[in-house]
PDB file of N, CA and C in Angstrom:
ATOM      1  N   UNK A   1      36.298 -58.908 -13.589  1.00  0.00           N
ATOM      2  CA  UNK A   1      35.924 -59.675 -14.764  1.00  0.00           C
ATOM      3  C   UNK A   1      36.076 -58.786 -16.001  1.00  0.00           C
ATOM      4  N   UNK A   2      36.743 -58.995 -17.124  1.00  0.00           N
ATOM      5  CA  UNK A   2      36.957 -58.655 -18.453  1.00  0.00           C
ATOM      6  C   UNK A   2      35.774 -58.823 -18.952  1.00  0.00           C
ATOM      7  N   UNK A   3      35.152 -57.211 -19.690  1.00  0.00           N
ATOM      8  CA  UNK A   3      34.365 -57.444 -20.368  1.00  0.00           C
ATOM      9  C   UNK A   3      34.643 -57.977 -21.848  1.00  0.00           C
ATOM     10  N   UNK A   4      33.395 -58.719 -22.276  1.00  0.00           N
ATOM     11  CA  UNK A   4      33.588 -59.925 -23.085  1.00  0.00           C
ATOM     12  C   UNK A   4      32.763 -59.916 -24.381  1.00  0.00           C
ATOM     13  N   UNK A   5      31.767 -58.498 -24.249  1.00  0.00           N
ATOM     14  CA  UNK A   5      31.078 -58.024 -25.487  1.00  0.00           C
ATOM     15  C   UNK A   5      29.426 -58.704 -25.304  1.00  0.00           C
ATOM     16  N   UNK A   6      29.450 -59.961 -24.164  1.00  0.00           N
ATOM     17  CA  UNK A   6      28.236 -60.305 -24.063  1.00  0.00           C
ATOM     18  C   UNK A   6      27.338 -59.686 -22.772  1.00  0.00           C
ATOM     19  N   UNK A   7      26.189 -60.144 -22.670  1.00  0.00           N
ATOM     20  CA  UNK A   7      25.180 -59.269 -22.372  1.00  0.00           C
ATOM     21  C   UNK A   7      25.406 -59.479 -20.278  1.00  0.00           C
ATOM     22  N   UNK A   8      24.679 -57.959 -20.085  1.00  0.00           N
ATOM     23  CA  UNK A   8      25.275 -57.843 -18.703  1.00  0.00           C
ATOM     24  C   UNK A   8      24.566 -59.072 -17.543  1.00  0.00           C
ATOM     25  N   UNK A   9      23.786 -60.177 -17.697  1.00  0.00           N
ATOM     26  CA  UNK A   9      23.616 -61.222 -17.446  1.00  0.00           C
ATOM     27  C   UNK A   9      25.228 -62.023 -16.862  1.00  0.00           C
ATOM     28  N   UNK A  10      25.452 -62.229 -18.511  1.00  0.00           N
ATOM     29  CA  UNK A  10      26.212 -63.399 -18.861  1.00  0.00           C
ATOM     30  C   UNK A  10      27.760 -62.008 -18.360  1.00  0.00           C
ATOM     31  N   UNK A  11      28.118 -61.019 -18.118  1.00  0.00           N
ATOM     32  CA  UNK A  11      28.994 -60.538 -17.761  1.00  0.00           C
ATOM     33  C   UNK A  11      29.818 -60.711 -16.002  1.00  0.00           C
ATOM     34  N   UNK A  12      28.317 -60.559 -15.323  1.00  0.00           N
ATOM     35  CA  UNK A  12      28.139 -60.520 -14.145  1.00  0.00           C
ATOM     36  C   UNK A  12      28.625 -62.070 -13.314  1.00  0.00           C
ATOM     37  N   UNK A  13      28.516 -63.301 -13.971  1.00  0.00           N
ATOM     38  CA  UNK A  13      28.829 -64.362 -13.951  1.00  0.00           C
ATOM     39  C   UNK A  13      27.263 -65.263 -13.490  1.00  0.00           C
ATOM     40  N   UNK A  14      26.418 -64.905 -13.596  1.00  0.00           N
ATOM     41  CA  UNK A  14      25.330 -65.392 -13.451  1.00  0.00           C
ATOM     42  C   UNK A  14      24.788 -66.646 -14.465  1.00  0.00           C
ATOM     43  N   UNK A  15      25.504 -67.477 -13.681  1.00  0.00           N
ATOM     44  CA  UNK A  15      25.523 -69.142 -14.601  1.00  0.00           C
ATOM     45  C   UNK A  15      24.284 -69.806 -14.125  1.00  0.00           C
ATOM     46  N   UNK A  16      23.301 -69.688 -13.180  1.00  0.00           N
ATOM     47  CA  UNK A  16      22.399 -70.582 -12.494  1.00  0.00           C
ATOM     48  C   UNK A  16      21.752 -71.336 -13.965  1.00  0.00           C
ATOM     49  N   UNK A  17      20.445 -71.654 -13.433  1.00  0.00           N
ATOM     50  CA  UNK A  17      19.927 -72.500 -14.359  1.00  0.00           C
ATOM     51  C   UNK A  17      18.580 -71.815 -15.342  1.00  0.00           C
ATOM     52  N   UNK A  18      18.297 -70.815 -14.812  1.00  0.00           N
ATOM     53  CA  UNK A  18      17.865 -69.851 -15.119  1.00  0.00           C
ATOM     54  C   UNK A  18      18.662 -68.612 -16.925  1.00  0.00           C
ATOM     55  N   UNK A  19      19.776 -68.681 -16.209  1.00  0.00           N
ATOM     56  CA  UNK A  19      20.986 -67.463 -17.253  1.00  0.00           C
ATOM     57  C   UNK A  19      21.547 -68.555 -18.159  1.00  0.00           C
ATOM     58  N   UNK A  20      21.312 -69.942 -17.884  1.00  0.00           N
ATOM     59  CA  UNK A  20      21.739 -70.948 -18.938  1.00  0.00           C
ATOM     60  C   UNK A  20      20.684 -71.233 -19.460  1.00  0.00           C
ATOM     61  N   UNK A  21      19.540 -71.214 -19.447  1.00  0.00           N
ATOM     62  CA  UNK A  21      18.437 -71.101 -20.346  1.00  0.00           C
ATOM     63  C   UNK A  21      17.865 -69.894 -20.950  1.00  0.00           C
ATOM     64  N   UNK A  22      18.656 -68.956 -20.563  1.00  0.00           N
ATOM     65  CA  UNK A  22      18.111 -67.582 -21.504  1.00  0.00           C
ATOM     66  C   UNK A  22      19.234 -67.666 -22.663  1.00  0.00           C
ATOM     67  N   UNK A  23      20.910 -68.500 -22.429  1.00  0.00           N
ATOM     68  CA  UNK A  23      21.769 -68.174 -23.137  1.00  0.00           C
ATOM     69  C   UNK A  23      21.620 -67.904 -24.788  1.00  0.00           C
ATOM     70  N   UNK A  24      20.549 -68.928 -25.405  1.00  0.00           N
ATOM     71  CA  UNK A  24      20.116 -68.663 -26.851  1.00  0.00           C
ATOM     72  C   UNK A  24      19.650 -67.540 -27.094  1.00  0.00           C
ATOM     73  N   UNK A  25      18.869 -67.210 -26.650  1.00  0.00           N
ATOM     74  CA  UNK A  25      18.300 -65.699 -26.576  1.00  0.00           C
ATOM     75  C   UNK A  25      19.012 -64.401 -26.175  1.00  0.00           C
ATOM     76  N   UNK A  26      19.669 -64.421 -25.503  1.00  0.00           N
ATOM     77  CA  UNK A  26      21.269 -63.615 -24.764  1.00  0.00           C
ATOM     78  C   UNK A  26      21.971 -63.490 -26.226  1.00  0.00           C
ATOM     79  N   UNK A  27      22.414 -64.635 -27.002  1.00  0.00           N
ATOM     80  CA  UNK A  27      23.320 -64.357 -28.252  1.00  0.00           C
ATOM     81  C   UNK A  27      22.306 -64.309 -29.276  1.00  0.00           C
ATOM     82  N   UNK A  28      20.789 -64.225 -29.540  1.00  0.00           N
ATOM     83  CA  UNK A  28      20.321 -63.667 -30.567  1.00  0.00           C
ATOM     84  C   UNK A  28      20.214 -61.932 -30.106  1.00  0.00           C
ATOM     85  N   UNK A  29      19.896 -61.663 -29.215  1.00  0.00           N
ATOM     86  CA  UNK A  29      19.820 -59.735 -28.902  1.00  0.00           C
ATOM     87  C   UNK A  29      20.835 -59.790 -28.993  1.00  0.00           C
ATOM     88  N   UNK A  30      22.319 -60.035 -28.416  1.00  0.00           N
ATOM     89  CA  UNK A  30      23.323 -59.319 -28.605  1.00  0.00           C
ATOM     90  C   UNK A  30      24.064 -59.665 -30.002  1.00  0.00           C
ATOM     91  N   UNK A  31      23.560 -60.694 -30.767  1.00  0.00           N
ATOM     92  CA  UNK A  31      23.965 -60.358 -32.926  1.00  0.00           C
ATOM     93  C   UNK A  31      22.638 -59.567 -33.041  1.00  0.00           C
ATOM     94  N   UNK A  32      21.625 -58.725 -32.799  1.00  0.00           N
ATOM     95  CA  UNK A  32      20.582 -58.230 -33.240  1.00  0.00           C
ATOM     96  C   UNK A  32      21.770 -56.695 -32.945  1.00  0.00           C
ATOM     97  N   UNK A  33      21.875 -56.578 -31.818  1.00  0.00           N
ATOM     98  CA  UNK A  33      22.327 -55.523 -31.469  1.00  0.00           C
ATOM     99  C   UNK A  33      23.617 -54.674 -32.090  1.00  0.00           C
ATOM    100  N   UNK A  34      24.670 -55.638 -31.717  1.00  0.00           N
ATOM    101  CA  UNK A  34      25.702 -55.372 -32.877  1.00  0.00           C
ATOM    102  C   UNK A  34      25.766 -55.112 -34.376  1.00  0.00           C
ATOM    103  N   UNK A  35      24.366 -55.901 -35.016  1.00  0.00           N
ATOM    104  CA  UNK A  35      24.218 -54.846 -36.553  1.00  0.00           C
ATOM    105  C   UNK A  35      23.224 -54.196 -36.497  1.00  0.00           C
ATOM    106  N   UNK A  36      22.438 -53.812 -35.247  1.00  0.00           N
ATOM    107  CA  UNK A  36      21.878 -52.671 -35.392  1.00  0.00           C
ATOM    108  C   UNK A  36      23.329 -51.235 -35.332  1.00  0.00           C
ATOM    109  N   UNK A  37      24.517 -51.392 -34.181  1.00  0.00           N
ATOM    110  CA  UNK A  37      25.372 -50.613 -34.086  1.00  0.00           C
ATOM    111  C   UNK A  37      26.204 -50.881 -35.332  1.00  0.00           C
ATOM    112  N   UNK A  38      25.995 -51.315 -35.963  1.00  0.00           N
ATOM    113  CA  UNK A  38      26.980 -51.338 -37.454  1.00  0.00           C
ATOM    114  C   UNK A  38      26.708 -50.262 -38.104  1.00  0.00           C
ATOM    115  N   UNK A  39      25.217 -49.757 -38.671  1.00  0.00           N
ATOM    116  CA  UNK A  39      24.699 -49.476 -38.767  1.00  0.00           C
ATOM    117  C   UNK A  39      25.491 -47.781 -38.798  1.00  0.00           C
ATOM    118  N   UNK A  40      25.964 -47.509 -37.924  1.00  0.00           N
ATOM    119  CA  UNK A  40      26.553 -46.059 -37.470  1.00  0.00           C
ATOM    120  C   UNK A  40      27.871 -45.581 -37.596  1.00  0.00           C
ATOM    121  N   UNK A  41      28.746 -47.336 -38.254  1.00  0.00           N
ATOM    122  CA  UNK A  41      29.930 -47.058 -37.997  1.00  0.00           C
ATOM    123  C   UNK A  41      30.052 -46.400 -39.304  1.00  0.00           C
ATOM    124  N   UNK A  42      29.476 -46.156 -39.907  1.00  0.00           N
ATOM    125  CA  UNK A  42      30.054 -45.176 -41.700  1.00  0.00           C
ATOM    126  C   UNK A  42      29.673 -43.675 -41.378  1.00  0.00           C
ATOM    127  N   UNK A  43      29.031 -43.716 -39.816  1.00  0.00           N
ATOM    128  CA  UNK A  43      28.756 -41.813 -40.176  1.00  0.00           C
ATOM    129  C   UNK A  43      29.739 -41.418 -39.335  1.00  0.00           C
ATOM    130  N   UNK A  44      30.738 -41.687 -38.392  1.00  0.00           N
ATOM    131  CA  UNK A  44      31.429 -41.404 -37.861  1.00  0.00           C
ATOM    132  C   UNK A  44      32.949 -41.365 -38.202  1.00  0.00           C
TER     133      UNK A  44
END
């Protein structure tokens, strides 16, 4: 499986009914996360 930038849940292929009700929450941490790592890209 090609990683896809989303969270290791939703990487793994873990679709139940469970990983489809976290999905809102899955894409608010991973846009929380990505501009927390923004964050670093000017010191490097």
């Amino acid at each position: 499986m090609q990683p896809s930038g989303r969270s290791r849940a939703t990487d793994r292929g873990c679709f139940h009914t469970d990983c489809k009700a976290m999905k809102p929450y899955i894409d608010i941490v991973d846009s929380i996360k990505a501009s927390s790592m923004a964050k670093f890209d000017g010191l490097l």
